[in-house]
C-alpha atoms as a PDB file:
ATOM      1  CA  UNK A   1     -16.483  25.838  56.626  1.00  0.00           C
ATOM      2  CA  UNK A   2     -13.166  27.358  56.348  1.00  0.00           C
ATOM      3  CA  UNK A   3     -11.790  24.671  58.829  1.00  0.00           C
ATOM      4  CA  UNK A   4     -13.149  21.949  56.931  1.00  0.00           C
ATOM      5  CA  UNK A   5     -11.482  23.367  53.328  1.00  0.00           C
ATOM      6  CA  UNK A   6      -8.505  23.628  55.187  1.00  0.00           C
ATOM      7  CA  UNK A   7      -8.668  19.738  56.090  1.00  0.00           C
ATOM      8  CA  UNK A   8      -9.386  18.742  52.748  1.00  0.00           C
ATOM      9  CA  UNK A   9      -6.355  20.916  51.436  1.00  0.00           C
ATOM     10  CA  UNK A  10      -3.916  18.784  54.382  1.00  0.00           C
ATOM     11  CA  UNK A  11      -5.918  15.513  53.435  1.00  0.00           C
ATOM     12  CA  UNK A  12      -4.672  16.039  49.276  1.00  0.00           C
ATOM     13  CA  UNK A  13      -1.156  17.269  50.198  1.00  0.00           C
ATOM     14  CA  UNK A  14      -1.026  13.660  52.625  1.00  0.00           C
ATOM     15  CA  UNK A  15      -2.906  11.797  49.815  1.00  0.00           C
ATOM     16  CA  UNK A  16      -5.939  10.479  51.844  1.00  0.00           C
ATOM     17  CA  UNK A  17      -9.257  10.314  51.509  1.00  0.00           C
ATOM     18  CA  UNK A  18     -11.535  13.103  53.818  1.00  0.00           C
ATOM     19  CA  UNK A  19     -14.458  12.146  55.573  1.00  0.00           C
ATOM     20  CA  UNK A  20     -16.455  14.265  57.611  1.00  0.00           C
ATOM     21  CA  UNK A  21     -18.990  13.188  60.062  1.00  0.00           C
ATOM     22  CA  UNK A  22     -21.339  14.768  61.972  1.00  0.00           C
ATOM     23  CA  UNK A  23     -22.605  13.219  64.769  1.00  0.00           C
ATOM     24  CA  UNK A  24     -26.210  14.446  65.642  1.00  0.00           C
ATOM     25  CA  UNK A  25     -27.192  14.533  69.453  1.00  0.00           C
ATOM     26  CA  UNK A  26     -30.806  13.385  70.752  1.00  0.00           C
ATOM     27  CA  UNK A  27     -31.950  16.968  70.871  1.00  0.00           C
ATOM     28  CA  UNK A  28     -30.697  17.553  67.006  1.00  0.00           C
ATOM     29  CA  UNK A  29     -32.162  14.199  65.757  1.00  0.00           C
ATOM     30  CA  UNK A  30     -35.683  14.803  67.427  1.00  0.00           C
ATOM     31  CA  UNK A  31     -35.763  18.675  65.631  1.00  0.00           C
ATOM     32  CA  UNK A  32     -34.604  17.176  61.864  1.00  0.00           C
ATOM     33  CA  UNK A  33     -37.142  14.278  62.581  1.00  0.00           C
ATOM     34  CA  UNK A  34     -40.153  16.799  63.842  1.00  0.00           C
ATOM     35  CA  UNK A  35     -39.414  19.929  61.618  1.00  0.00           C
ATOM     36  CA  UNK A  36     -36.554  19.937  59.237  1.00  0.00           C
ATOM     37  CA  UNK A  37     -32.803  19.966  58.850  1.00  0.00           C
ATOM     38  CA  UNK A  38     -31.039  23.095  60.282  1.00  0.00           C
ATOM     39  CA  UNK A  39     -27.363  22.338  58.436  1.00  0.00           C
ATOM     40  CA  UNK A  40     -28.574  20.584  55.446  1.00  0.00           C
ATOM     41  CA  UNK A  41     -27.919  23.650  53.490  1.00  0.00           C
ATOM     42  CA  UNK A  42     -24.051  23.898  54.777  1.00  0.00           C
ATOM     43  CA  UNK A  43     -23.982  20.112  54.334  1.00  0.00           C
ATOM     44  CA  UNK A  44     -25.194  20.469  50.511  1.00  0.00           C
ATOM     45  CA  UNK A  45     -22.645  23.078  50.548  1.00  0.00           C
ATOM     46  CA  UNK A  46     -19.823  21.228  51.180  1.00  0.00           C
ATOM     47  CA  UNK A  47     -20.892  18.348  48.853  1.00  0.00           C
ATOM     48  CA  UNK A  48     -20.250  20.825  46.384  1.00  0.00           C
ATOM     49  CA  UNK A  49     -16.433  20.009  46.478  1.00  0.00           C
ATOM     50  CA  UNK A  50     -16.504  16.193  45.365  1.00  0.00           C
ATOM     51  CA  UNK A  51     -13.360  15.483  47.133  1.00  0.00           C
ATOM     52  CA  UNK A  52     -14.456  16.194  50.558  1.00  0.00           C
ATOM     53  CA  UNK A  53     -16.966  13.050  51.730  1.00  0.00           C
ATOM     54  CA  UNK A  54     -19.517  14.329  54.194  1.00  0.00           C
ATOM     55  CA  UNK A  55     -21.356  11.511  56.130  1.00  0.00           C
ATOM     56  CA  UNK A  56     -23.958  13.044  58.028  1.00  0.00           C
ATOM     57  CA  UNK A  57     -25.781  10.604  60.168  1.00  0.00           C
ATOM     58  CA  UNK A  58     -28.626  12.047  60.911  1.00  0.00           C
ATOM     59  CA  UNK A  59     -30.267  11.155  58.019  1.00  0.00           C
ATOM     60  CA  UNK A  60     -29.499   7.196  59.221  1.00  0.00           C
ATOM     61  CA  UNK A  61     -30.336   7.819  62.340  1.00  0.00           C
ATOM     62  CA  UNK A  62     -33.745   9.942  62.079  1.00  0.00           C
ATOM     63  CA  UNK A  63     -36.094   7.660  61.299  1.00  0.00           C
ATOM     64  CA  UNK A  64     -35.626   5.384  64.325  1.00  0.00           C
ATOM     65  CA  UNK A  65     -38.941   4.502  66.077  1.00  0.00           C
ATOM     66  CA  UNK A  66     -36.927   4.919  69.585  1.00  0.00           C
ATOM     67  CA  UNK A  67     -34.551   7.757  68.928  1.00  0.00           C
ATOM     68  CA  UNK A  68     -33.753   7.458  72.704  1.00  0.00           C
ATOM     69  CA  UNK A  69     -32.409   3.686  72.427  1.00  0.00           C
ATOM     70  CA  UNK A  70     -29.671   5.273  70.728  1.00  0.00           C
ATOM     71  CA  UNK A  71     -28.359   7.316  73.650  1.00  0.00           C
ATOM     72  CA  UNK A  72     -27.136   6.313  77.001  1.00  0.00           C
ATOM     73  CA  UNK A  73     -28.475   9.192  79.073  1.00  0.00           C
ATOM     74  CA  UNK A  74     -32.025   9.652  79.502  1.00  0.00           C
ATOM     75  CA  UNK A  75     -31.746  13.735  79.312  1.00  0.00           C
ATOM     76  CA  UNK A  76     -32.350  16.172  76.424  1.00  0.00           C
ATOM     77  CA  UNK A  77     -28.912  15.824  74.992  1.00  0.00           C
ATOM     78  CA  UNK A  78     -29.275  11.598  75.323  1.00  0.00           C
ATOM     79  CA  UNK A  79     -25.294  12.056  75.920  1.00  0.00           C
ATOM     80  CA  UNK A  80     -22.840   9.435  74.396  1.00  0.00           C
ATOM     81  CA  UNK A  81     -24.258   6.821  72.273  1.00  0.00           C
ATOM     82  CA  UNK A  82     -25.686   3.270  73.422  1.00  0.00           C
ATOM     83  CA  UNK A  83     -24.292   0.170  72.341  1.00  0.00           C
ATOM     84  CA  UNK A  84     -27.287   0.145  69.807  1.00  0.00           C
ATOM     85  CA  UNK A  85     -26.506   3.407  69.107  1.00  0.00           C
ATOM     86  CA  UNK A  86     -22.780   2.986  68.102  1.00  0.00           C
ATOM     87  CA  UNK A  87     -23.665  -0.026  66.284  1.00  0.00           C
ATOM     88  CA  UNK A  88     -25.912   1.722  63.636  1.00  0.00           C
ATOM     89  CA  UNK A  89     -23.353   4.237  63.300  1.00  0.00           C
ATOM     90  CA  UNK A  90     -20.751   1.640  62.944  1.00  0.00           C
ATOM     91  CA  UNK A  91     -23.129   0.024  60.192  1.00  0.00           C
ATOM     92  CA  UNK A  92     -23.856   3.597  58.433  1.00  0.00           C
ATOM     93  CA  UNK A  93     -20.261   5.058  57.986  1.00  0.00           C
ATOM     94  CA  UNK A  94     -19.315   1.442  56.933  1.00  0.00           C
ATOM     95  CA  UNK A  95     -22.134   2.123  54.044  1.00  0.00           C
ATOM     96  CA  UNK A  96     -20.974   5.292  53.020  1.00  0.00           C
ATOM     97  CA  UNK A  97     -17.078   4.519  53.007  1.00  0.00           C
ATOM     98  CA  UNK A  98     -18.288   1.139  50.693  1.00  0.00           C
ATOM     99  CA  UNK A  99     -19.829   3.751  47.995  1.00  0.00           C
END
């Protein structure tokens, strides 16, 4: 948390905007989807500060019917994103920044 307030204090003394994004992996998205949202409390958290702009895309990417389209490896972790993958994400920050 500490690292992220300390971004948003450098973001305000270069006068830009500060997003943060967290990037859920296959195992992550499969947990929030099946039982519930381990960080959502330190996401809510930091959404307490208005001038920080958490995007968390999980809660884009969670209701896929295929989560594992989304990866490119077929393994617990589904390493880097697919092509399908990247494009939702592409799609979703674009959303959020257009708020």
């Amino acid at each position: 948390k500490e690292i992220i307030l300390d971004m948003d204090d450098f973001s305000k003394k270069l006068n830009f905007k500060l997003y943060i994004i967290f990037l859920p992996q296959k195992d992550d998205l499969l947990f929030i989807k099946n039982n519930f949202h381990p960080y959502k409390e330190f996401i809510d958290e930091l959404n307490k500060n208005n001038e920080i702009k958490i995007v968390d895309l999980a809660s884009y990417l969670q209701d896929e019917d295929d989560i594992d389209e989304l990866f490119s490896d077929n393994n617990e972790y589904g390493g880097h994103y697919s092509k399908k993958g990247n494009k939702k994400i592409a799609l979703s920050i674009n959303q959020e920044i257009n708020k």
